[in-house]
C-alpha atoms as a PDB file:
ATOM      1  CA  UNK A   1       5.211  49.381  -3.744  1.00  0.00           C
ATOM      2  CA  UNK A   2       7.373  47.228  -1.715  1.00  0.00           C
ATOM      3  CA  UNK A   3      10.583  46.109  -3.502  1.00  0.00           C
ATOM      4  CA  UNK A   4      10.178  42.553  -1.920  1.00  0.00           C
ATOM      5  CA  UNK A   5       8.719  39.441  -3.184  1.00  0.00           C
ATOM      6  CA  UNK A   6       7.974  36.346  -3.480  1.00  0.00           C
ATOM      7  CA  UNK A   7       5.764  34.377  -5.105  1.00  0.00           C
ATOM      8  CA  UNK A   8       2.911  32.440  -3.517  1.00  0.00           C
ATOM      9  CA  UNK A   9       3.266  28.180  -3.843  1.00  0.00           C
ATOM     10  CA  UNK A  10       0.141  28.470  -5.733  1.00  0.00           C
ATOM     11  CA  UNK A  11       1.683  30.635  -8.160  1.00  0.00           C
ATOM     12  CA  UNK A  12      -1.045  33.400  -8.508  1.00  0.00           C
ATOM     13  CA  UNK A  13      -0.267  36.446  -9.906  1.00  0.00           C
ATOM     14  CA  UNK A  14      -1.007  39.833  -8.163  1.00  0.00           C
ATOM     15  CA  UNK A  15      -1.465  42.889 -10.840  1.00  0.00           C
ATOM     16  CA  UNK A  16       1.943  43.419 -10.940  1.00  0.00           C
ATOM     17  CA  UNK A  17       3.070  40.040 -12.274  1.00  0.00           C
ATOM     18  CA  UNK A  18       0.028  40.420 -15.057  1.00  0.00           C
ATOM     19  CA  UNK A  19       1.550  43.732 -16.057  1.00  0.00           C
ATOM     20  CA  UNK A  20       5.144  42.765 -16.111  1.00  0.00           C
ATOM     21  CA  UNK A  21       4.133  39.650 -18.283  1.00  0.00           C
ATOM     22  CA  UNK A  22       2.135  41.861 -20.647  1.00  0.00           C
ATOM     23  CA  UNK A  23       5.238  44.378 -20.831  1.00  0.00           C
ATOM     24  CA  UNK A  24       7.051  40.895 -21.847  1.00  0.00           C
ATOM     25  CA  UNK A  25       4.550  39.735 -24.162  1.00  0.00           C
ATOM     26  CA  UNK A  26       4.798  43.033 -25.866  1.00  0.00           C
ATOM     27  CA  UNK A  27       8.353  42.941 -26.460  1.00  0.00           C
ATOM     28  CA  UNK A  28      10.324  40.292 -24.299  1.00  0.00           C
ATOM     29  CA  UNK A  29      13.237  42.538 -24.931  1.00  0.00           C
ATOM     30  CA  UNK A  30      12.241  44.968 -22.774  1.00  0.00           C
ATOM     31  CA  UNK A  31      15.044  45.869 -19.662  1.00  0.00           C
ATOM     32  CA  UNK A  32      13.828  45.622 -16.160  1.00  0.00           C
ATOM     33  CA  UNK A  33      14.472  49.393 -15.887  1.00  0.00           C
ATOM     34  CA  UNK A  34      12.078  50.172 -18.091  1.00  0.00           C
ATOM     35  CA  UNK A  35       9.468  47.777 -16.232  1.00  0.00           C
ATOM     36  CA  UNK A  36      10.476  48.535 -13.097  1.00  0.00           C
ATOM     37  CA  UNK A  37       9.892  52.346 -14.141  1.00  0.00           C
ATOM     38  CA  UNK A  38       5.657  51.303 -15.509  1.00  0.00           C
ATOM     39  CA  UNK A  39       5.191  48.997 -11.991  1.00  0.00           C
ATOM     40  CA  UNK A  40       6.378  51.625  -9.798  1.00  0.00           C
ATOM     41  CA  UNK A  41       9.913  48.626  -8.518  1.00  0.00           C
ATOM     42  CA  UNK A  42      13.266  48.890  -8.554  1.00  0.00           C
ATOM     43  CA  UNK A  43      15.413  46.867 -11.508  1.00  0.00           C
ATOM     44  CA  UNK A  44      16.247  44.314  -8.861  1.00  0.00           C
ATOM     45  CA  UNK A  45      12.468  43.660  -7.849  1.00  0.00           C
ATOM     46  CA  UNK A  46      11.764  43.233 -11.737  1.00  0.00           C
ATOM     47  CA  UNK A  47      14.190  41.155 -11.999  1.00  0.00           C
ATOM     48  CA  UNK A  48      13.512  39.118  -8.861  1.00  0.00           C
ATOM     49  CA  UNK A  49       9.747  38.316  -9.740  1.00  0.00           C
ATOM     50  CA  UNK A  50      10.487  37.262 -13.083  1.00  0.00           C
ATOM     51  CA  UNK A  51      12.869  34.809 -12.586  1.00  0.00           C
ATOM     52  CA  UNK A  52      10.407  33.517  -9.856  1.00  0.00           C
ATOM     53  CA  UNK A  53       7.847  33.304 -12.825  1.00  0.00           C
ATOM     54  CA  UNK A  54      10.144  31.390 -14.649  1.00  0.00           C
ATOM     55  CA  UNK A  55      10.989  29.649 -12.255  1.00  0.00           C
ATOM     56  CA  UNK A  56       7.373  28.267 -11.230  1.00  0.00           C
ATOM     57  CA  UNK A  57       6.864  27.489 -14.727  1.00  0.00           C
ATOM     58  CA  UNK A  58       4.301  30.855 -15.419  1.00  0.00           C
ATOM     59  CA  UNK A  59       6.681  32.178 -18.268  1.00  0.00           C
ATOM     60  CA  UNK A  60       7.859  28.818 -20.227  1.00  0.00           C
ATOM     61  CA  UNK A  61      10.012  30.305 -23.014  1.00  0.00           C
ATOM     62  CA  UNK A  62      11.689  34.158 -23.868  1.00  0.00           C
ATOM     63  CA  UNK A  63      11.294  33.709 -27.981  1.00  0.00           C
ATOM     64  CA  UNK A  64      11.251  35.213 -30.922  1.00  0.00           C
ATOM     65  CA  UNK A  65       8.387  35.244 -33.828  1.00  0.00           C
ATOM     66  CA  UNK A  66       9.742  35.036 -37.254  1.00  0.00           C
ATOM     67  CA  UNK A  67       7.754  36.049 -40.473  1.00  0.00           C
ATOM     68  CA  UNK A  68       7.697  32.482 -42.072  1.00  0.00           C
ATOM     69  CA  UNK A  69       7.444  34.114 -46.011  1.00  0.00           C
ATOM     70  CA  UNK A  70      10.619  36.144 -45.380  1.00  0.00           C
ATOM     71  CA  UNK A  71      12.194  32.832 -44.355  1.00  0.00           C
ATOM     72  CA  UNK A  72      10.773  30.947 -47.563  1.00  0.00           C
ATOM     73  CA  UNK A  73       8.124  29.518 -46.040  1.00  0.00           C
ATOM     74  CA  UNK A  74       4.997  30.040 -48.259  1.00  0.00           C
ATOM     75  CA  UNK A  75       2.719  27.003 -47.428  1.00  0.00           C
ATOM     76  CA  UNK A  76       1.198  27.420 -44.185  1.00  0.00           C
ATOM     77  CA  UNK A  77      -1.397  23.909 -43.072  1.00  0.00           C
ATOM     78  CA  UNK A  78      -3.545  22.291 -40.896  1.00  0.00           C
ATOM     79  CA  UNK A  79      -4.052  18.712 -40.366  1.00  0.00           C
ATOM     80  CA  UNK A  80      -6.021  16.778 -38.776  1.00  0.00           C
ATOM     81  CA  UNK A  81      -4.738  13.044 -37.921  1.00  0.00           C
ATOM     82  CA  UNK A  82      -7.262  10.396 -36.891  1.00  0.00           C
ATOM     83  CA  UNK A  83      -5.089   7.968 -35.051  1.00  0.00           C
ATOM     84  CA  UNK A  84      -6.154   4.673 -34.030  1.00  0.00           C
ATOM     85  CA  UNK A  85      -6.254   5.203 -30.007  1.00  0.00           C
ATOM     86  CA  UNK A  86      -3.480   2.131 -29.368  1.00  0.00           C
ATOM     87  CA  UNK A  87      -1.100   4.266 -31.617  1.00  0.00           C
ATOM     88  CA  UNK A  88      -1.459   7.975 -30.502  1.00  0.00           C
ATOM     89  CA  UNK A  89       1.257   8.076 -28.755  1.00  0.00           C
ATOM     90  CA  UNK A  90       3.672   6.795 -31.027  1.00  0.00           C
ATOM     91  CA  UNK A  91       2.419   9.108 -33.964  1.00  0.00           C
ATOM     92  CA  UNK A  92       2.162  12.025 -31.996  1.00  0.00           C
ATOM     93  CA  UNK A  93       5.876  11.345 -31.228  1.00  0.00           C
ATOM     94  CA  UNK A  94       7.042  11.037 -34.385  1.00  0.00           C
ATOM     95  CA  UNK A  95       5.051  13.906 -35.496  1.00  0.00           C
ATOM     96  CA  UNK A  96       6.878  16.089 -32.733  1.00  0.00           C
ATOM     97  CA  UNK A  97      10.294  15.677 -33.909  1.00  0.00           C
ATOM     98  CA  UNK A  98       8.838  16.768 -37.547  1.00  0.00           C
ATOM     99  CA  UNK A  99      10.737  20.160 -38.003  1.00  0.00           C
ATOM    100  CA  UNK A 100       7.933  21.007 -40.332  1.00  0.00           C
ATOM    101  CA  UNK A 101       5.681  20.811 -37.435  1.00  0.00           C
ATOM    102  CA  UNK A 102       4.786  23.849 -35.839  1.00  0.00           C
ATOM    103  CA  UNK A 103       2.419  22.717 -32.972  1.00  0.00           C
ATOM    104  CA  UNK A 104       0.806  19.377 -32.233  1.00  0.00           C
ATOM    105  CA  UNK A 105      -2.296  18.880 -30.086  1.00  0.00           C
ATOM    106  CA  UNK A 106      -4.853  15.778 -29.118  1.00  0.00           C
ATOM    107  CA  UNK A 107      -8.176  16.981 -29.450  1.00  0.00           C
ATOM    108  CA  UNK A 108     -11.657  15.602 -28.005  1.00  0.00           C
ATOM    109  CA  UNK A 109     -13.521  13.664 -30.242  1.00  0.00           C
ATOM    110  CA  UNK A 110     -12.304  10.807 -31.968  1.00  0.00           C
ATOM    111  CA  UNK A 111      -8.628   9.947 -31.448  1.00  0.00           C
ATOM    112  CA  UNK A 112      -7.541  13.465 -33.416  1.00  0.00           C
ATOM    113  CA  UNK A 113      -4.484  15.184 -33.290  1.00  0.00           C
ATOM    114  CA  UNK A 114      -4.705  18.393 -34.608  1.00  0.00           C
ATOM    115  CA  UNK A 115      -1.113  20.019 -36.202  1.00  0.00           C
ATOM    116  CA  UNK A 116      -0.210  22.457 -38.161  1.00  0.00           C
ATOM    117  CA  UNK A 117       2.987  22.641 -40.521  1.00  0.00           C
ATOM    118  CA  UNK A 118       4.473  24.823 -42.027  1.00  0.00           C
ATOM    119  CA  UNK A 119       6.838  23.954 -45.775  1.00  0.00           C
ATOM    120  CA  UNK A 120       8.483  25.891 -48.296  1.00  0.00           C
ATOM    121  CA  UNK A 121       6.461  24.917 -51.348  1.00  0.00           C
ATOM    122  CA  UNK A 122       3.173  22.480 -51.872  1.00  0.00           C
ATOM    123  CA  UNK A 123       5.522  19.857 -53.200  1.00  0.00           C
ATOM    124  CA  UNK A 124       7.328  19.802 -50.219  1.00  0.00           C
ATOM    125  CA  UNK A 125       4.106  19.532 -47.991  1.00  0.00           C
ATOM    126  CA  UNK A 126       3.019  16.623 -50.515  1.00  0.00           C
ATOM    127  CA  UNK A 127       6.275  14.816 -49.688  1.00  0.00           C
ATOM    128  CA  UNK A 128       5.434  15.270 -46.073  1.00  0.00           C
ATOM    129  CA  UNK A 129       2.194  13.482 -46.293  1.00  0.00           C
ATOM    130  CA  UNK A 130       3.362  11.036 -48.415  1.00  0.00           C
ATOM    131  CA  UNK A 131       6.537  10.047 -46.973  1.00  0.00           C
ATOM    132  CA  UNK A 132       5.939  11.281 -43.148  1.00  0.00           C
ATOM    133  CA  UNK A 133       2.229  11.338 -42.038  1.00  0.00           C
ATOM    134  CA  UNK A 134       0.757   7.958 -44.552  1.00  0.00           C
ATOM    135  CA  UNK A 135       3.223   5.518 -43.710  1.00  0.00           C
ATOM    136  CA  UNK A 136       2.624   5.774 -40.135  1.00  0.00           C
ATOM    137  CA  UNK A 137       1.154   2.614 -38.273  1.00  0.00           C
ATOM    138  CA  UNK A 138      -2.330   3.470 -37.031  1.00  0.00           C
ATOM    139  CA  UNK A 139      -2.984   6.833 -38.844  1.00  0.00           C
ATOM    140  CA  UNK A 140      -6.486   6.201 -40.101  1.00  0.00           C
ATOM    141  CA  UNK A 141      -7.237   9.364 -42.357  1.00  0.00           C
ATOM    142  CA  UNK A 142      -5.686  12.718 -42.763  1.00  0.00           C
ATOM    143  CA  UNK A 143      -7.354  16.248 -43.271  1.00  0.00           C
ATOM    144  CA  UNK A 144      -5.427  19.135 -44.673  1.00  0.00           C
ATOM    145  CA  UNK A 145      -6.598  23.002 -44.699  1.00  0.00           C
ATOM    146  CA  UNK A 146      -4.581  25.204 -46.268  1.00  0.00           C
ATOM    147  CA  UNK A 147      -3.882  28.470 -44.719  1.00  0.00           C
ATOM    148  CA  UNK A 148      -5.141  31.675 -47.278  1.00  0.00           C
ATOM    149  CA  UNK A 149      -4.941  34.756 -45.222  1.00  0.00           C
ATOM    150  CA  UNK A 150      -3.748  35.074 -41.425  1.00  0.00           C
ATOM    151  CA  UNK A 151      -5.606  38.198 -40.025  1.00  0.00           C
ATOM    152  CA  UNK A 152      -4.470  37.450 -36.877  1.00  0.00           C
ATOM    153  CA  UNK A 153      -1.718  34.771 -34.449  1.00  0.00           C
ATOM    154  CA  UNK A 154      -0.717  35.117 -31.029  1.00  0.00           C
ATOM    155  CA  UNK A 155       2.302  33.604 -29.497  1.00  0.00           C
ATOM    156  CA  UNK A 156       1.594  32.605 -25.524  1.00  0.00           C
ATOM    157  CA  UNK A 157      -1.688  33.790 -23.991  1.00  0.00           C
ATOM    158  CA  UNK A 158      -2.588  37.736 -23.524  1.00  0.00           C
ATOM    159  CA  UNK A 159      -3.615  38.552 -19.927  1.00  0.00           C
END
């Protein structure tokens, strides 16, 4: 394989992008040696085309997944907000600055935004919809789902 590279405007990715971003996604603390040794390039090369993915916005974040009970975090929900369609915006806003928010999405159907939090105890999840989600202006209903068992989450998308 030829060391140099550079990525198409379009930003598709050959097979060796997919398999350096699965070597990432697998541990994104894995050294360019190492994936320059499974994609048959040199460190530099590895290096060079994932900068460029970061760069053209194919890799957003490097992160790191934390077990939420080993942090205190027991209560684990989903809600779903039925906004008044004038006031999405402003709601989903506030709603992103929550800390106990976790991820925030608009969904089709009518004026929903789908979130899911995440809070220490029930009491404190309570005192979220009572003193965060309610007193917002156009927030119609809420619906809450409690989380029981998680058999399986993925951070980012698996190629």
């Amino acid at each position: 394989m030829s060391d140099l590279y550079e990525m198409p405007s379009s930003a598709s990715l050959d097979d060796t992008d997919k398999l350096i971003i699965s070597m990432l996604h697998e541990n994104s603390r894995v050294s360019y040696t190492d994936i320059g040794k499974q994609v048959g390039l040199s460190r530099v090369a590895v290096q060079m085309r994932i900068q460029n993915l970061v760069e053209q916005e194919v890799i957003e974040q490097f992160t790191v997944v934390v077990n939420p009970a080993k942090m205190g975090i027991h209560v684990s929900a989903f809600f779903n907000v039925e906004v008044e369609p004038q006031f999405l915006d402003e709601v989903a806003q506030k709603l992103e600055n929550e800390n106990a928010v976790s991820s925030l999405y608009l969904m089709s159907g009518p004026s929903k935004l789908h979130m899911h939090g995440i809070f220490s105890t029930q009491q404190e999840m309570e005192q979220f919809l009572i003193h965060t989600i309610y007193p917002l202006k156009g927030v119609v209903s809420v619906d809450c789902q409690m989380l029981l068992k998680r058999y399986k989450s993925r951070m980012g998308m698996k190629l």
